[in-house]
N, C-alpha and C. Protein backbone atom coordinates (compact mmCIF):
# COMPACT_ATOMS: atom_id res chain seq x y z
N UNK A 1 -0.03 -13.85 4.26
CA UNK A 1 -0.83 -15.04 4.47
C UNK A 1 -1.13 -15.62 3.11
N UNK A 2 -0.91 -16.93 2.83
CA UNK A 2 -1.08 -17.35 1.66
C UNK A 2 -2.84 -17.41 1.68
N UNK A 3 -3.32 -17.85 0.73
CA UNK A 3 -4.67 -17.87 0.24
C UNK A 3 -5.54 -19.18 0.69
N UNK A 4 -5.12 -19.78 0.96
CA UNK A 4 -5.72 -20.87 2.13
C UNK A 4 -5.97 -20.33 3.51
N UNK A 5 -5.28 -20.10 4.27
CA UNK A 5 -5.28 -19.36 5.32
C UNK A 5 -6.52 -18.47 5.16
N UNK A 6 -6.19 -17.52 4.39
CA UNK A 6 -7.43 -16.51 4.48
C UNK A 6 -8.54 -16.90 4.18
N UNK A 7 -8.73 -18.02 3.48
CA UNK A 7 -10.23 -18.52 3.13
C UNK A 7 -10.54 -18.84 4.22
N UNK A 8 -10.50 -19.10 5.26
CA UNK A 8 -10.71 -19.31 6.78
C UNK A 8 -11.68 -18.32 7.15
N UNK A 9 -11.29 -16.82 6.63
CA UNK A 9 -11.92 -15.64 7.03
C UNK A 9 -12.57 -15.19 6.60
N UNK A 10 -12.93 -15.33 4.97
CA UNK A 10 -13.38 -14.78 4.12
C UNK A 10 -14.98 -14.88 4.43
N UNK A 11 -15.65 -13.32 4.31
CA UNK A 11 -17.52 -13.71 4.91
C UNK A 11 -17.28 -13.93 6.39
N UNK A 12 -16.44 -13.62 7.34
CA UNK A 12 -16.26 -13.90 8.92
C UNK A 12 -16.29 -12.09 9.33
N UNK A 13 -16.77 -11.93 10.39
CA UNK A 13 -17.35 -11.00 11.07
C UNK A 13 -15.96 -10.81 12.01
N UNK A 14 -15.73 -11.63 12.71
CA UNK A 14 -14.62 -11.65 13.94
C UNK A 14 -13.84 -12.60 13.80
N UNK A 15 -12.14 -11.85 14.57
CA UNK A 15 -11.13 -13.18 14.40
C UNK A 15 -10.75 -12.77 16.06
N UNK A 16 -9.91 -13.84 16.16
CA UNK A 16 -9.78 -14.14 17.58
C UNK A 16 -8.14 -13.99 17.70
N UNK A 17 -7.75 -12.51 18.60
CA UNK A 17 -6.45 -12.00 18.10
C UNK A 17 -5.76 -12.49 19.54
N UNK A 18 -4.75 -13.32 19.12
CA UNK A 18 -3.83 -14.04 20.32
C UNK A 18 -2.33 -12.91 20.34
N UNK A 19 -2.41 -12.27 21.46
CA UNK A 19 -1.32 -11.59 22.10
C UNK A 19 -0.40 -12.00 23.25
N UNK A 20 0.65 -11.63 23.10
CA UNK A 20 1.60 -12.10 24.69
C UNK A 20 2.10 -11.53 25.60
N UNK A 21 1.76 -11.80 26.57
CA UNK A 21 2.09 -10.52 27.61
C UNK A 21 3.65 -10.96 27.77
N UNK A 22 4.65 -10.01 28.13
CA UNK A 22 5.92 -10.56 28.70
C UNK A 22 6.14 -11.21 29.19
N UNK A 23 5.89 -11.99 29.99
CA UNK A 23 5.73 -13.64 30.55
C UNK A 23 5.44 -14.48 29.53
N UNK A 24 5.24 -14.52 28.39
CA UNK A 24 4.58 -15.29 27.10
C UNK A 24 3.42 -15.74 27.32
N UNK A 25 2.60 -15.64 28.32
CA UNK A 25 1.02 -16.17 28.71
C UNK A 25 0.57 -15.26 27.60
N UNK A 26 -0.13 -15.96 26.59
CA UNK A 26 -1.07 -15.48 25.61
C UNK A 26 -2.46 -15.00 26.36
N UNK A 27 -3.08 -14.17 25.49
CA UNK A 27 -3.83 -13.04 26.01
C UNK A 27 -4.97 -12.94 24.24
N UNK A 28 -5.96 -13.88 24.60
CA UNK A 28 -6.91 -13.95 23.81
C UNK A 28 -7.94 -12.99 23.27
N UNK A 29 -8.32 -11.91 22.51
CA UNK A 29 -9.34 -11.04 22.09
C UNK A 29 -9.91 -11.13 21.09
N UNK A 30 -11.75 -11.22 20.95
CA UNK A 30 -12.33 -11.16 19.47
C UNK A 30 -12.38 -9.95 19.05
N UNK A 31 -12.06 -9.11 17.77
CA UNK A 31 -12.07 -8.34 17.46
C UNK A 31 -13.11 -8.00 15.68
N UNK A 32 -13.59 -7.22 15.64
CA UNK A 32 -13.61 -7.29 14.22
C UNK A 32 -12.62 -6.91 13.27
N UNK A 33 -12.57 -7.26 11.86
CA UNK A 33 -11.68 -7.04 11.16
C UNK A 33 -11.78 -6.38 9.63
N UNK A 34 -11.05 -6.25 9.06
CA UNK A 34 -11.53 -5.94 7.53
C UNK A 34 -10.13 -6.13 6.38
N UNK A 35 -10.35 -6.46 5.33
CA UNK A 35 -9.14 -6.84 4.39
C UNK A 35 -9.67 -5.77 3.06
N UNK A 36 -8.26 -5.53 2.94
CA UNK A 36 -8.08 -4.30 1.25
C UNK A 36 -8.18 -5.07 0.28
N UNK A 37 -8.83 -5.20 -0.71
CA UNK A 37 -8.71 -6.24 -1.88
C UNK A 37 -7.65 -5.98 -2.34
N UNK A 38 -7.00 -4.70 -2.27
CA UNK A 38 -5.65 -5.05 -3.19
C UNK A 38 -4.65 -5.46 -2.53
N UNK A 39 -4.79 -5.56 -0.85
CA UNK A 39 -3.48 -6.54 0.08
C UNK A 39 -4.51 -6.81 0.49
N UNK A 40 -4.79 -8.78 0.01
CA UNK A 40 -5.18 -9.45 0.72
C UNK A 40 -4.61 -10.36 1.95
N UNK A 41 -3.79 -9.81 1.97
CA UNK A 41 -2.61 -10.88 3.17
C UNK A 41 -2.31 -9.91 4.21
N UNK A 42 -3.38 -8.40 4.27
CA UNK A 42 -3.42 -7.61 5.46
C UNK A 42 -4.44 -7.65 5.68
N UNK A 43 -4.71 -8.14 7.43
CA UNK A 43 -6.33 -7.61 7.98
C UNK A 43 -6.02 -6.47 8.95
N UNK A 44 -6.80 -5.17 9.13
CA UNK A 44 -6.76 -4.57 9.54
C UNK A 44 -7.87 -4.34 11.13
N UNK A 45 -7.37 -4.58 12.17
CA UNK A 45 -8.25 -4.43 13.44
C UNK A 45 -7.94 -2.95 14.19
N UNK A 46 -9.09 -2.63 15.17
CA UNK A 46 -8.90 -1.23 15.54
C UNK A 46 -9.48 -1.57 17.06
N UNK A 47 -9.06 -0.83 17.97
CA UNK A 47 -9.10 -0.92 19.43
C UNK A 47 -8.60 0.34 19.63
N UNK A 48 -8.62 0.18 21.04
CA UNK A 48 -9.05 1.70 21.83
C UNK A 48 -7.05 2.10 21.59
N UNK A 49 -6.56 3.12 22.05
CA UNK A 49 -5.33 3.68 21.89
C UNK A 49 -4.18 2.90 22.75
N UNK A 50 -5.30 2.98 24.36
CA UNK A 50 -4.37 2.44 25.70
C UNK A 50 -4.87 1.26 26.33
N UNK A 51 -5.79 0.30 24.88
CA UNK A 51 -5.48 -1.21 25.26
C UNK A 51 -4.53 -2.10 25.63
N UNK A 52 -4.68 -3.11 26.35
CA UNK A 52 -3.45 -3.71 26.87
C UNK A 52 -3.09 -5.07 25.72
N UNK A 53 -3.83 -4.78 24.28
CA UNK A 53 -3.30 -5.42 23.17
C UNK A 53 -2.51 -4.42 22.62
N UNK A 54 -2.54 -3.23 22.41
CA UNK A 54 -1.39 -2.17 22.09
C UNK A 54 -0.12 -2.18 22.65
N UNK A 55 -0.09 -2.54 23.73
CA UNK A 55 1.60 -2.62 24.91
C UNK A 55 1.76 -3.96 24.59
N UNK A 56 0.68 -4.55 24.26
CA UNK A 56 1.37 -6.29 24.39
C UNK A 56 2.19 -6.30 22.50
N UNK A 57 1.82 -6.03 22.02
CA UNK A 57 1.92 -5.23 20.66
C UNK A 57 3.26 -4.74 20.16
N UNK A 58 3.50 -4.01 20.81
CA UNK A 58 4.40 -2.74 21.11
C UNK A 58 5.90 -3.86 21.92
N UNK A 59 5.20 -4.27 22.59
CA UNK A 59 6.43 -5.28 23.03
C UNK A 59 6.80 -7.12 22.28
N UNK A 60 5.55 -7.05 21.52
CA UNK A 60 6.16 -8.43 21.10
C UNK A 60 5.11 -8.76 19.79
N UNK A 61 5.59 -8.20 18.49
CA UNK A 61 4.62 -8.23 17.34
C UNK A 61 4.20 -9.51 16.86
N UNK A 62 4.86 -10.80 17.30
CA UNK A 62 4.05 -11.99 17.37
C UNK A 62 2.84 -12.67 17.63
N UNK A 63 1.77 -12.69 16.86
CA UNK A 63 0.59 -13.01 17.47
C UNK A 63 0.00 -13.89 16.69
N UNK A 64 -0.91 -14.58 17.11
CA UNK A 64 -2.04 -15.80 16.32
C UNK A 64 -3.36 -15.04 16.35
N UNK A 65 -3.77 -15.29 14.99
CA UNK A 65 -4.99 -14.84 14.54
C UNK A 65 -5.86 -17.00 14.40
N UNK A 66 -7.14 -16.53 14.31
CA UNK A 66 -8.29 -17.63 14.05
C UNK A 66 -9.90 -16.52 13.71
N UNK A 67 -10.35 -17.70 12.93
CA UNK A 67 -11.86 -17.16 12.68
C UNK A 67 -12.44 -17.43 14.26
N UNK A 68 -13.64 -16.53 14.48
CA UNK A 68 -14.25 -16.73 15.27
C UNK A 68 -15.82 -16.26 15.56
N UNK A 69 -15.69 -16.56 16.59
CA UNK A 69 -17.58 -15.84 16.98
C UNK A 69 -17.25 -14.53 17.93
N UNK A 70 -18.30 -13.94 17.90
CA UNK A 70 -18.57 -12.64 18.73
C UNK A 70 -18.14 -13.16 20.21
N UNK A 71 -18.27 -14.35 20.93
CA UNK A 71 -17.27 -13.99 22.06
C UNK A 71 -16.56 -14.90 22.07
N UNK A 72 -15.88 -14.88 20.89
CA UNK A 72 -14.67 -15.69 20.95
C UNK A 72 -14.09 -17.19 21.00
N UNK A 73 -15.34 -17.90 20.30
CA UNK A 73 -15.27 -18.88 20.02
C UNK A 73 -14.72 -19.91 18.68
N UNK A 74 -13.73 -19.91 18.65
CA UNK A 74 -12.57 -20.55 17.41
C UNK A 74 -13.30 -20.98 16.41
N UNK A 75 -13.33 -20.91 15.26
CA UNK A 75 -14.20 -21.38 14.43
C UNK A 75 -13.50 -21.97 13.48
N UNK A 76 -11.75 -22.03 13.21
CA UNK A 76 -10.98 -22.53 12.74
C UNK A 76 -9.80 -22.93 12.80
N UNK A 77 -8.47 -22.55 12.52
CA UNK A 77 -7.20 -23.25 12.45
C UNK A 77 -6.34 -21.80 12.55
N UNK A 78 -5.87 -21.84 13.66
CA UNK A 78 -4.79 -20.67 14.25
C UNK A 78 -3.89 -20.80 13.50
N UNK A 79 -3.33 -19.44 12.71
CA UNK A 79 -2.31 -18.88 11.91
C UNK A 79 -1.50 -18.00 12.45
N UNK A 80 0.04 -18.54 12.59
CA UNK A 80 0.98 -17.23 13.06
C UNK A 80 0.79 -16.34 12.03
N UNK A 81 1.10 -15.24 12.74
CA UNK A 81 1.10 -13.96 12.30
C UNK A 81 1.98 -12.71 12.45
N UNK A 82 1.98 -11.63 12.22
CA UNK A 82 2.98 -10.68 13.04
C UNK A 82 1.58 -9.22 13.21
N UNK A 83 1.87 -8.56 13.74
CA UNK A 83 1.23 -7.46 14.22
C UNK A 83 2.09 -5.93 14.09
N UNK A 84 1.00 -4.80 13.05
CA UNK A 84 2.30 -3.74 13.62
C UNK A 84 0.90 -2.70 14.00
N UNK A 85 1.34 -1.82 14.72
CA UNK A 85 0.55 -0.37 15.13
C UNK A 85 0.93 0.51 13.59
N UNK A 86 -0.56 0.84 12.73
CA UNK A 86 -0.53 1.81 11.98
C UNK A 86 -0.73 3.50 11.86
N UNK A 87 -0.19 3.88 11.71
CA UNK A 87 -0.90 6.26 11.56
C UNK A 87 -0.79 6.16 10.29
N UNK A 88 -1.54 7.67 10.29
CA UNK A 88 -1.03 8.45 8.88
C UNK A 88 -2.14 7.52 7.84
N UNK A 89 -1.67 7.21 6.36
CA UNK A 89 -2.41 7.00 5.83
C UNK A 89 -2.97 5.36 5.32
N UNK A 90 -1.97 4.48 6.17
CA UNK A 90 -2.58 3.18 6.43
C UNK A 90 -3.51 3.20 7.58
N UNK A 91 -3.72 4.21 8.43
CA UNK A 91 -4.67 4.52 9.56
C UNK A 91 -6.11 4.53 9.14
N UNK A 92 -6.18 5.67 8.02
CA UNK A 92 -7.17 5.65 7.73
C UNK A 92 -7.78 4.88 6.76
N UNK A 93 -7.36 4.26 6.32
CA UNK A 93 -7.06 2.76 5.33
C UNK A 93 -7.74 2.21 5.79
N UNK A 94 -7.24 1.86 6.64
CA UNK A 94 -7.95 0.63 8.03
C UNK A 94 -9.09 1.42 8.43
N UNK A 95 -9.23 2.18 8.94
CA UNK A 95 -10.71 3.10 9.43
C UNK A 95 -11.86 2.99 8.28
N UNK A 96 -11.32 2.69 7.36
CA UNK A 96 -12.57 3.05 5.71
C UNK A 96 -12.93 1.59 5.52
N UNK A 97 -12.11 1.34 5.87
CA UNK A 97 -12.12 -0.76 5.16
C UNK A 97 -13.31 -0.82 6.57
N UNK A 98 -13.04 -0.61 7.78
CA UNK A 98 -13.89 -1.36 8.55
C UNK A 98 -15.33 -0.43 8.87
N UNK A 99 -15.17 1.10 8.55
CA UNK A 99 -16.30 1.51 8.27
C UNK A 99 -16.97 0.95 7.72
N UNK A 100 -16.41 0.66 6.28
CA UNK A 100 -17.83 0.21 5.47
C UNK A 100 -18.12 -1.15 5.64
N UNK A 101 -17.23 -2.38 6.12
CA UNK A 101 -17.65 -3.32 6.90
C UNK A 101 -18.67 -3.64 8.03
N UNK A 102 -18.65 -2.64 8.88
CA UNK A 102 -19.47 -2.58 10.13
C UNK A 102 -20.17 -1.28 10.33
N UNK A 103 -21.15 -1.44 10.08
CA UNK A 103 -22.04 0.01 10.23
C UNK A 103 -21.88 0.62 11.89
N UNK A 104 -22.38 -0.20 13.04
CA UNK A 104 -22.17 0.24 14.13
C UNK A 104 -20.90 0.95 14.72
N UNK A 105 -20.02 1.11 14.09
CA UNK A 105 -18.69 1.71 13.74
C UNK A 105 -18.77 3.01 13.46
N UNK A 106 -19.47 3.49 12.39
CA UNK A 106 -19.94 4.20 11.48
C UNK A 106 -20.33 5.27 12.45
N UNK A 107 -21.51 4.61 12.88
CA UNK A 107 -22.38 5.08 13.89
C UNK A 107 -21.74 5.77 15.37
N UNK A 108 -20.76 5.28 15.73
CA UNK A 108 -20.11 5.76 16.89
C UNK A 108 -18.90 6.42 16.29
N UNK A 109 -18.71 6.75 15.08
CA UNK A 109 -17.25 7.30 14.64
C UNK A 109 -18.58 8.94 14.24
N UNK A 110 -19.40 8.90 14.01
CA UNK A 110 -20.38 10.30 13.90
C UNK A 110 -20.77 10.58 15.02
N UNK A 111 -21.51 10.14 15.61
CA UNK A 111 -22.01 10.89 17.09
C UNK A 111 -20.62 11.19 17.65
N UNK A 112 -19.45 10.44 17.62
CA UNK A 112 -18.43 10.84 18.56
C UNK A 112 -17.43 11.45 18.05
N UNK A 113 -16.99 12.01 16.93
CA UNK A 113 -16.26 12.61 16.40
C UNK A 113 -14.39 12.87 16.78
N UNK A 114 -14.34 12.69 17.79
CA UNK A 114 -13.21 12.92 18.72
C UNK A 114 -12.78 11.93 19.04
N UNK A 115 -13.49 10.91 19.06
CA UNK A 115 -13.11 9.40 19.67
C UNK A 115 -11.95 8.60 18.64
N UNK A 116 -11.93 8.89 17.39
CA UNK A 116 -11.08 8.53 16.24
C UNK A 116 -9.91 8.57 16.50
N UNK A 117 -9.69 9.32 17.28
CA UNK A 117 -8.23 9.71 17.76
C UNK A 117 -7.64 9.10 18.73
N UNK A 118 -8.70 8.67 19.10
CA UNK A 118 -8.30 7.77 20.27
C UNK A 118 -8.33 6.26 19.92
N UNK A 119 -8.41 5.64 18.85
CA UNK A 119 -8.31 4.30 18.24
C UNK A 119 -7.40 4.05 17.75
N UNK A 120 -6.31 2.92 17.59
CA UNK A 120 -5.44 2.63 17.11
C UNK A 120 -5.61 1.22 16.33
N UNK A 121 -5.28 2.03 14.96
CA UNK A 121 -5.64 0.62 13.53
C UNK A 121 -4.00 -0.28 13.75
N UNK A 122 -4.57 -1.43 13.86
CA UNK A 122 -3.32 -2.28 14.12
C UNK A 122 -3.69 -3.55 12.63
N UNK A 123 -2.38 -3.25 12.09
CA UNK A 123 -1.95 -3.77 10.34
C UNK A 123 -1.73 -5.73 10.96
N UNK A 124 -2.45 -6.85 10.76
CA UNK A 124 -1.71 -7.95 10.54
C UNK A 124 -1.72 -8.58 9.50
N UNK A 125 -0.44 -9.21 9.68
CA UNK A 125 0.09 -9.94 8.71
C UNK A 125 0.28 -11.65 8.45
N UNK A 126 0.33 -12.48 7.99
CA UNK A 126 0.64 -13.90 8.11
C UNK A 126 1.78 -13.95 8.30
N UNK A 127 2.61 -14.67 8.73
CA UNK A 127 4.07 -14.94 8.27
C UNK A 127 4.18 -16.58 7.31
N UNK A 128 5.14 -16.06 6.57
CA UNK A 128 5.30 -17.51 5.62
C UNK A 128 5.78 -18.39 6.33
């Protein structure tokens, strides 16, 4: 994502992650997010393992990202994008970036300990 684009996000809480089901009917979700200062042209989002943004995912890494509000209300200018499912040590990459972004995170990644495993950090990207 060039650096325009991302100023869109920059100080934003939630983006609004556009997926496609096999029929191409897009499939709208707010999610929170978090960016690595040293790849700023990756935001990293996390959802449950056997969301139906993971299969939509898994079958078609094309997606539109936008700033948004907590339920999903556009707050800017939709950017293609691509989407991949991350493990290993971009996993936890993404798990640290949005820990320390979102405390309530934090909070349910300690009381629940086991649940981590069951989240899947999904890597996006802009496309040029």
């Amino acid at each position: 994502m060039n650096g325009d684009k991302l100023a869109a996000f920059a100080g934003g809480k939630y983006l609004n992650l556009e997926t496609y089901r096999r029929t191409g009917a897009p499939v709208r979700t707010p999610v929170w997010f978090a960016q690595d200062d040293r790849d700023p042209a990756t935001l990293y989002v996390y959802t449950e393992i056997n969301a139906g943004k993971v299969k939509r995912i898994r079958n078609n890494k094309n997606v539109r990202i936008a700033p948004c509000s907590i339920r999903g209300a556009v707050k800017g200018e939709w950017t293609d994008a691509t989407a991949r499912l991350v493990e290993g040590d971009e996993a936890a990459l993404g798990h640290t970036l949005l820990n320390r972004k979102y405390w309530p995170k934090r909070l349910v990644d300690f009381f629940s300990p086991g649940r981590r495993s069951k989240l899947q950090i999904i890597a996006v990207n802009g496309r040029l």
